[in-house]
C-alpha atoms as a PDB file:
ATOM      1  CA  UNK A   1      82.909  54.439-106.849  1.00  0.00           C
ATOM      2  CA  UNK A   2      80.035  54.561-109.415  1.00  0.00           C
ATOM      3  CA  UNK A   3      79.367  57.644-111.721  1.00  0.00           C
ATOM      4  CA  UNK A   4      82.255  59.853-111.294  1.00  0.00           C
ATOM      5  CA  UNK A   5      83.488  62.462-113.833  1.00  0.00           C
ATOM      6  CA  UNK A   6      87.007  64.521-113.480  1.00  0.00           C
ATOM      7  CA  UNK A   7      87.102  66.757-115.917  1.00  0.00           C
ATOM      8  CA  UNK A   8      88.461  70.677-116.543  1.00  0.00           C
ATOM      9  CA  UNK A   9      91.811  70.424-114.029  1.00  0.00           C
ATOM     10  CA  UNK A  10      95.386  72.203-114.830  1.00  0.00           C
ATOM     11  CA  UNK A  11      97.885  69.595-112.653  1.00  0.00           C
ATOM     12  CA  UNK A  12     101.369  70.327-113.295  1.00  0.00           C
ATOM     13  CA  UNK A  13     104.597  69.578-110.932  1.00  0.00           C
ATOM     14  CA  UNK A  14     103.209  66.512-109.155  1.00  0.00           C
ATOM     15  CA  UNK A  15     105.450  64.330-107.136  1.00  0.00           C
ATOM     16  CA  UNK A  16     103.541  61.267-108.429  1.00  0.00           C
ATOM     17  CA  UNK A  17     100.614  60.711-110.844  1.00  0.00           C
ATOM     18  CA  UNK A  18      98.956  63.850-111.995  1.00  0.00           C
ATOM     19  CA  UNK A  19      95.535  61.404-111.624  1.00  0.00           C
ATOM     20  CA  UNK A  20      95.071  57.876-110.387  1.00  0.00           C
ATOM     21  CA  UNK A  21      92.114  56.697-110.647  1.00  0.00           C
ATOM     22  CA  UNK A  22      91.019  53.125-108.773  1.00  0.00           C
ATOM     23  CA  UNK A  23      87.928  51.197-107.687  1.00  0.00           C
ATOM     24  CA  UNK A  24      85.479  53.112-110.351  1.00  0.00           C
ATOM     25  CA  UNK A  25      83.031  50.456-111.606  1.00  0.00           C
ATOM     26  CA  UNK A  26      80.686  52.043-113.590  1.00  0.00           C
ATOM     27  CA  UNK A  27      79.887  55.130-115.520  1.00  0.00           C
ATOM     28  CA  UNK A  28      83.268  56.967-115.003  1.00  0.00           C
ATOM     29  CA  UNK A  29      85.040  59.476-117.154  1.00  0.00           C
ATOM     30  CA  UNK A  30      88.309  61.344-117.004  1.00  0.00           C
ATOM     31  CA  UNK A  31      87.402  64.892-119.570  1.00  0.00           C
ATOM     32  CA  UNK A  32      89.550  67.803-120.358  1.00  0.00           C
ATOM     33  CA  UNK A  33      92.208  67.765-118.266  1.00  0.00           C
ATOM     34  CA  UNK A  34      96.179  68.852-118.859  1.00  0.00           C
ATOM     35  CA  UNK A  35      98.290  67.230-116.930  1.00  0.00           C
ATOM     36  CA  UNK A  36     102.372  68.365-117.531  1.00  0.00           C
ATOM     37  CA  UNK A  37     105.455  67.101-115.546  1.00  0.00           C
ATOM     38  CA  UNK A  38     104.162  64.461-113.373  1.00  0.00           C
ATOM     39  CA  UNK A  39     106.524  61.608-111.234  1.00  0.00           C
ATOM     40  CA  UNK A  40     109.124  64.577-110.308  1.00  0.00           C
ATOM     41  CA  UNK A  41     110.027  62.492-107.206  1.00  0.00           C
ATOM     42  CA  UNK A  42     111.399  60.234-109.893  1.00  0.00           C
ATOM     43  CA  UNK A  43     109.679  57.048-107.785  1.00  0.00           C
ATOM     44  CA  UNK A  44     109.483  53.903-109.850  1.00  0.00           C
ATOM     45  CA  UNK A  45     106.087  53.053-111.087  1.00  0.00           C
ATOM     46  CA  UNK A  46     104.698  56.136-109.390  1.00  0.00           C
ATOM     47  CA  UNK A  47     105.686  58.415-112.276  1.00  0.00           C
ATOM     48  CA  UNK A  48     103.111  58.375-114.569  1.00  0.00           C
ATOM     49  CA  UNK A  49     100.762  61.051-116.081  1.00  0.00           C
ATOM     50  CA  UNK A  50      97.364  59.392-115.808  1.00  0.00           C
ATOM     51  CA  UNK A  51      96.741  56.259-114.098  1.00  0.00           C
ATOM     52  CA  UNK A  52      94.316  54.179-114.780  1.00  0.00           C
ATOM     53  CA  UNK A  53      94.378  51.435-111.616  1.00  0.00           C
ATOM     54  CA  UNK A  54      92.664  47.798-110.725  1.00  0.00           C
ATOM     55  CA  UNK A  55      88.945  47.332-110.467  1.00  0.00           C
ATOM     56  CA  UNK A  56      87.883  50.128-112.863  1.00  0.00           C
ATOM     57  CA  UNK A  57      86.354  51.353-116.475  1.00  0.00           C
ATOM     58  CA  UNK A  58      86.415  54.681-117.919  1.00  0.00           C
ATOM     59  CA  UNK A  59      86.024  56.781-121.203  1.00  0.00           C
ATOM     60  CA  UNK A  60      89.344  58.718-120.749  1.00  0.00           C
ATOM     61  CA  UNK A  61      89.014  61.687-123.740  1.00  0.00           C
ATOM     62  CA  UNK A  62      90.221  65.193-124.580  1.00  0.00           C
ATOM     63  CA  UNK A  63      93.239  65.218-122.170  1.00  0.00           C
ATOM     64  CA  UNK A  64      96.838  66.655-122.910  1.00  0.00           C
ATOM     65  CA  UNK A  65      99.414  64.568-120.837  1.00  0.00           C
ATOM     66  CA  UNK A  66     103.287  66.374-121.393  1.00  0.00           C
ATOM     67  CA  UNK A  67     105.961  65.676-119.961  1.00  0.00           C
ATOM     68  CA  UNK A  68     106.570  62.679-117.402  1.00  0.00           C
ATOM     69  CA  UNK A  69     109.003  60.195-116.539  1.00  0.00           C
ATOM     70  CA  UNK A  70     107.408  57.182-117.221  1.00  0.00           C
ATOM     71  CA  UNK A  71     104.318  56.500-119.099  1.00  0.00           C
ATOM     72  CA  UNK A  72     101.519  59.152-120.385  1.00  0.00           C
ATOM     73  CA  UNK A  73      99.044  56.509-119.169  1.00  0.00           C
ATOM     74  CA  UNK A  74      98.800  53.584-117.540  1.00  0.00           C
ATOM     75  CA  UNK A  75      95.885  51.521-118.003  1.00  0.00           C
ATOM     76  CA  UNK A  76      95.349  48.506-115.260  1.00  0.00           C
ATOM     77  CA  UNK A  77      91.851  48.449-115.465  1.00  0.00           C
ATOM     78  CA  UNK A  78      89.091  45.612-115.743  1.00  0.00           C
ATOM     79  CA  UNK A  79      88.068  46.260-119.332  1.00  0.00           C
ATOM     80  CA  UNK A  80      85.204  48.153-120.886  1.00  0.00           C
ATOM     81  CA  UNK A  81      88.094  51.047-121.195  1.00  0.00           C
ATOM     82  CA  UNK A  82      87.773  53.632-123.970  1.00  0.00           C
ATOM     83  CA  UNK A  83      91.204  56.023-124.837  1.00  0.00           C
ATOM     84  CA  UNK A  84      90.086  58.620-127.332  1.00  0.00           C
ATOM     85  CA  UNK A  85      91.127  61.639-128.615  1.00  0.00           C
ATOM     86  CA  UNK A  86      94.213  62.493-126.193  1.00  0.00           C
ATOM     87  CA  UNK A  87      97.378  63.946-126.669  1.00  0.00           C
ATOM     88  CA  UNK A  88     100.821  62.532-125.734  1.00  0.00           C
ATOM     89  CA  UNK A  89     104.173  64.429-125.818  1.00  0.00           C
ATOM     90  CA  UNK A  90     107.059  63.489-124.143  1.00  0.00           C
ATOM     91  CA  UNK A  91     106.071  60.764-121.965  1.00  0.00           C
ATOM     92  CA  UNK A  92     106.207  57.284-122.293  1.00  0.00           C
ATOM     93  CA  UNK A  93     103.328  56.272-124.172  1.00  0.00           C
ATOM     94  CA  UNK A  94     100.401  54.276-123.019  1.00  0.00           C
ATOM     95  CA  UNK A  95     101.505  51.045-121.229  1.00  0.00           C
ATOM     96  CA  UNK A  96      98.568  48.383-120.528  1.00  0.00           C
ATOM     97  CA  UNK A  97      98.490  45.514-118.570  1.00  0.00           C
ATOM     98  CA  UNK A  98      95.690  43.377-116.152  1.00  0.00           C
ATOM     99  CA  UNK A  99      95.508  43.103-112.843  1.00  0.00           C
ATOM    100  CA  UNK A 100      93.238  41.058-110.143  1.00  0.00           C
ATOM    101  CA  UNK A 101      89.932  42.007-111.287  1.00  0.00           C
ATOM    102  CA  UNK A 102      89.278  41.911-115.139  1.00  0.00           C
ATOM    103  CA  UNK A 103      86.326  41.663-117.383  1.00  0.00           C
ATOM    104  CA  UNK A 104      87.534  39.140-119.523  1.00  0.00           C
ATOM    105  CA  UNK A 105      85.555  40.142-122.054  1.00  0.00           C
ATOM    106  CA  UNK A 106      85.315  44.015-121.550  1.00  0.00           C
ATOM    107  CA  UNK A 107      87.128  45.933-124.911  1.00  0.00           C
ATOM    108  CA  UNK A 108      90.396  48.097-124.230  1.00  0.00           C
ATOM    109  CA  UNK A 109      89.888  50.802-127.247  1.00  0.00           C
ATOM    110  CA  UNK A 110      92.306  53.032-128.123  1.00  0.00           C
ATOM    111  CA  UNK A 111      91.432  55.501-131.105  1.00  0.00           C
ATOM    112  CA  UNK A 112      92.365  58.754-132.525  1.00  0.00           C
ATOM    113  CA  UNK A 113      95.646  59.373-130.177  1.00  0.00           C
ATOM    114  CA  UNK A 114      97.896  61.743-130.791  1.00  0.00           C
ATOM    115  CA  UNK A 115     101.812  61.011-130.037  1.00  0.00           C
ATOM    116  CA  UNK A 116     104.256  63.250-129.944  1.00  0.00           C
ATOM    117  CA  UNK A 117     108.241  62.687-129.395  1.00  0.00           C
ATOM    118  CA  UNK A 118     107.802  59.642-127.069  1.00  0.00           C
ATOM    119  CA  UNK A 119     110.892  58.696-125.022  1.00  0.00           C
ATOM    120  CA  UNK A 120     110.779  54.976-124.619  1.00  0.00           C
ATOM    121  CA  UNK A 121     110.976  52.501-127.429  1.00  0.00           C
ATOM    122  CA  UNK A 122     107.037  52.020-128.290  1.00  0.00           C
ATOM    123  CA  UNK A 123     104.327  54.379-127.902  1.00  0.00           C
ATOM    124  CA  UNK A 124     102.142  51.666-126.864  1.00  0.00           C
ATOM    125  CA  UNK A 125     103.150  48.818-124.851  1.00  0.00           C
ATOM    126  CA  UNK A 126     101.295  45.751-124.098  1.00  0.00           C
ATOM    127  CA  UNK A 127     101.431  43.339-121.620  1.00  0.00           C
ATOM    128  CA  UNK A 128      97.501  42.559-121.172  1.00  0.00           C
ATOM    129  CA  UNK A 129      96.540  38.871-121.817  1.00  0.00           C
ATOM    130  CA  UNK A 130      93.301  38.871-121.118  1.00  0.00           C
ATOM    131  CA  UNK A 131      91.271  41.639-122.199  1.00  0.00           C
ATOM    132  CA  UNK A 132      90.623  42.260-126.166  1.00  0.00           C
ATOM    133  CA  UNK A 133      92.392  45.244-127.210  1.00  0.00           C
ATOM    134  CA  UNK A 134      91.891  47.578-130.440  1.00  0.00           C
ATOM    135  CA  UNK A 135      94.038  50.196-131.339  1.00  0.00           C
ATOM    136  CA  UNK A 136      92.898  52.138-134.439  1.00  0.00           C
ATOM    137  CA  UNK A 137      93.250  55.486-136.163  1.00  0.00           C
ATOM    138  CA  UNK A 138      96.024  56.851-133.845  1.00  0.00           C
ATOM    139  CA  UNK A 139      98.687  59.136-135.071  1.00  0.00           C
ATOM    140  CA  UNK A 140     102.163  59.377-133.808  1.00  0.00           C
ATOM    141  CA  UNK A 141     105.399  61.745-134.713  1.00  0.00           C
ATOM    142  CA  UNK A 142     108.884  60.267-133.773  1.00  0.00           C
ATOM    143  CA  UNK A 143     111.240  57.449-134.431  1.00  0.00           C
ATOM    144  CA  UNK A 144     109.505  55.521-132.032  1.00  0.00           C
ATOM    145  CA  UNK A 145     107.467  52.175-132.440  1.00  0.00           C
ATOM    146  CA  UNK A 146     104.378  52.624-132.675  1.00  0.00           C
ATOM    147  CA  UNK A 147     102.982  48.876-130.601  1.00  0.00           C
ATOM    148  CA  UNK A 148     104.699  46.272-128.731  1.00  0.00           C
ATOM    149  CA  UNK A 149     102.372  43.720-127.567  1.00  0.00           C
ATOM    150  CA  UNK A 150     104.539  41.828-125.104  1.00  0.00           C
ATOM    151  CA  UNK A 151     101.777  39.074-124.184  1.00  0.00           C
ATOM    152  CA  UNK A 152     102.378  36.377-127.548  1.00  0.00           C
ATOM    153  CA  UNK A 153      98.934  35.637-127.601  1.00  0.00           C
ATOM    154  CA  UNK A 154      98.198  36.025-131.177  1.00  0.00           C
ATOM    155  CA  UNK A 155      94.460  37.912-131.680  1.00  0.00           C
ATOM    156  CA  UNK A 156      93.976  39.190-128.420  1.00  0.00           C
ATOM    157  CA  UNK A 157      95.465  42.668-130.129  1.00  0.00           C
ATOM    158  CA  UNK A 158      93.472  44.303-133.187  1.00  0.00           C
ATOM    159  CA  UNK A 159      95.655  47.147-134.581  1.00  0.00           C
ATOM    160  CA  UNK A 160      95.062  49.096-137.611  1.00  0.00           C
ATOM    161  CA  UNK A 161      95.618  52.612-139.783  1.00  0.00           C
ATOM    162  CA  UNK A 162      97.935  53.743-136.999  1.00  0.00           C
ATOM    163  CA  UNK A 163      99.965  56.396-138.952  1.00  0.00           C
ATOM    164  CA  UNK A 164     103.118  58.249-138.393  1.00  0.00           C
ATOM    165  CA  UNK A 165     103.208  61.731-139.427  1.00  0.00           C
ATOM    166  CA  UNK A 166     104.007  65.198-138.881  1.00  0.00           C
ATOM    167  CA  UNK A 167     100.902  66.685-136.661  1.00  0.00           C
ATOM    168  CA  UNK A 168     101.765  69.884-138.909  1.00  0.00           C
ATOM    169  CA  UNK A 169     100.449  68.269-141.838  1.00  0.00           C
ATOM    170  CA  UNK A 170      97.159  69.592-142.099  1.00  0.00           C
ATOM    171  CA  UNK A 171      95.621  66.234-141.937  1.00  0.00           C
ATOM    172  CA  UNK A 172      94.881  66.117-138.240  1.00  0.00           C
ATOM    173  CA  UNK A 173      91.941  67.756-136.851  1.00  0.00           C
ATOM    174  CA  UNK A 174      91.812  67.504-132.860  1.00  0.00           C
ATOM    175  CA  UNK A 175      87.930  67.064-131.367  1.00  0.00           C
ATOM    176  CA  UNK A 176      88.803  68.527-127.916  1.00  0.00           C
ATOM    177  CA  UNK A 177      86.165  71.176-126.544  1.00  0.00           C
ATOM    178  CA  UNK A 178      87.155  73.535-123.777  1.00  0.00           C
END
């Protein structure tokens, strides 16, 4: 699938992923979309907000994923992934990893994320060892870590001015557009 935009859906009370996305090689983009209580078949790996499968790119921005099982998103694309300006609450996190088609070269980006009382141990997990990943000016709320990177490859992972603070602060300004 080339050129495909999801955008402006209300999913809530989904048995499995409130999106999964696969096979989308070029010009995608997953836009203003809330997605709350996905995975209530409670089905391992199936649980998930937004999914993000093999064999695709996207600029994922302005969605609010609440409330799932597992992870807020999971990312198993190819590379050439953006992760902007989304807000997580109550989910796991973003998890990444590779699969069987990856752009070795092609950025993971994640920047200006908002999490919000996470319920596993890390707010972002990472288990990618092949795609260069940056992870900068998210915010988080909750005794949580904020990054695990699994993989041990030193360099592979850029992270900086990740902060944890209060969303109440006044400091945060949210870019979504309805």
């Amino acid at each position: 699938f080339k050129h495909v935009r999801i955008f402006n859906n209300t999913i809530y009370n989904t048995k499995r992923e409130g999106i999964q996305i696969a096979n989308m090689t070029d010009d995608v983009e997953v836009y203003n979309n809330l997605i709350i209580n996905s995975g209530t078949d409670q089905l391992y790996s199936h649980g998930n907000n937004l999914q993000i499968g093999d064999n695709t790119i996207a600029n994922v921005y302005n969605n609010i994923l609440i409330k799932a099982p597992e992870n807020g998103m999971i990312v198993l694309g190819s590379g050439d992934i953006s992760i902007h300006d989304n807000y997580l609450e109550n989910n796991g996190g973003i998890f990444i990893d590779n699969r069987t088609v990856t752009i070795h070269d092609g950025e993971i980006e994640l920047r200006n994320n908002y999490f919000n009382e996470g319920h596993k141990n890390d707010n972002v997990t990472n288990q990618n060892e092949l795609n260069p990943i940056k992870i900068f000016d998210n915010f988080w709320y909750g005794n949580v870590n904020f990054l695990n990177d699994k993989t041990g490859f030193e360099g592979k992972v850029t992270a900086w001015n990740n902060l944890n603070q209060s969303f109440t602060s006044g400091k945060i300004s949210l870019s979504w557009s309805w």
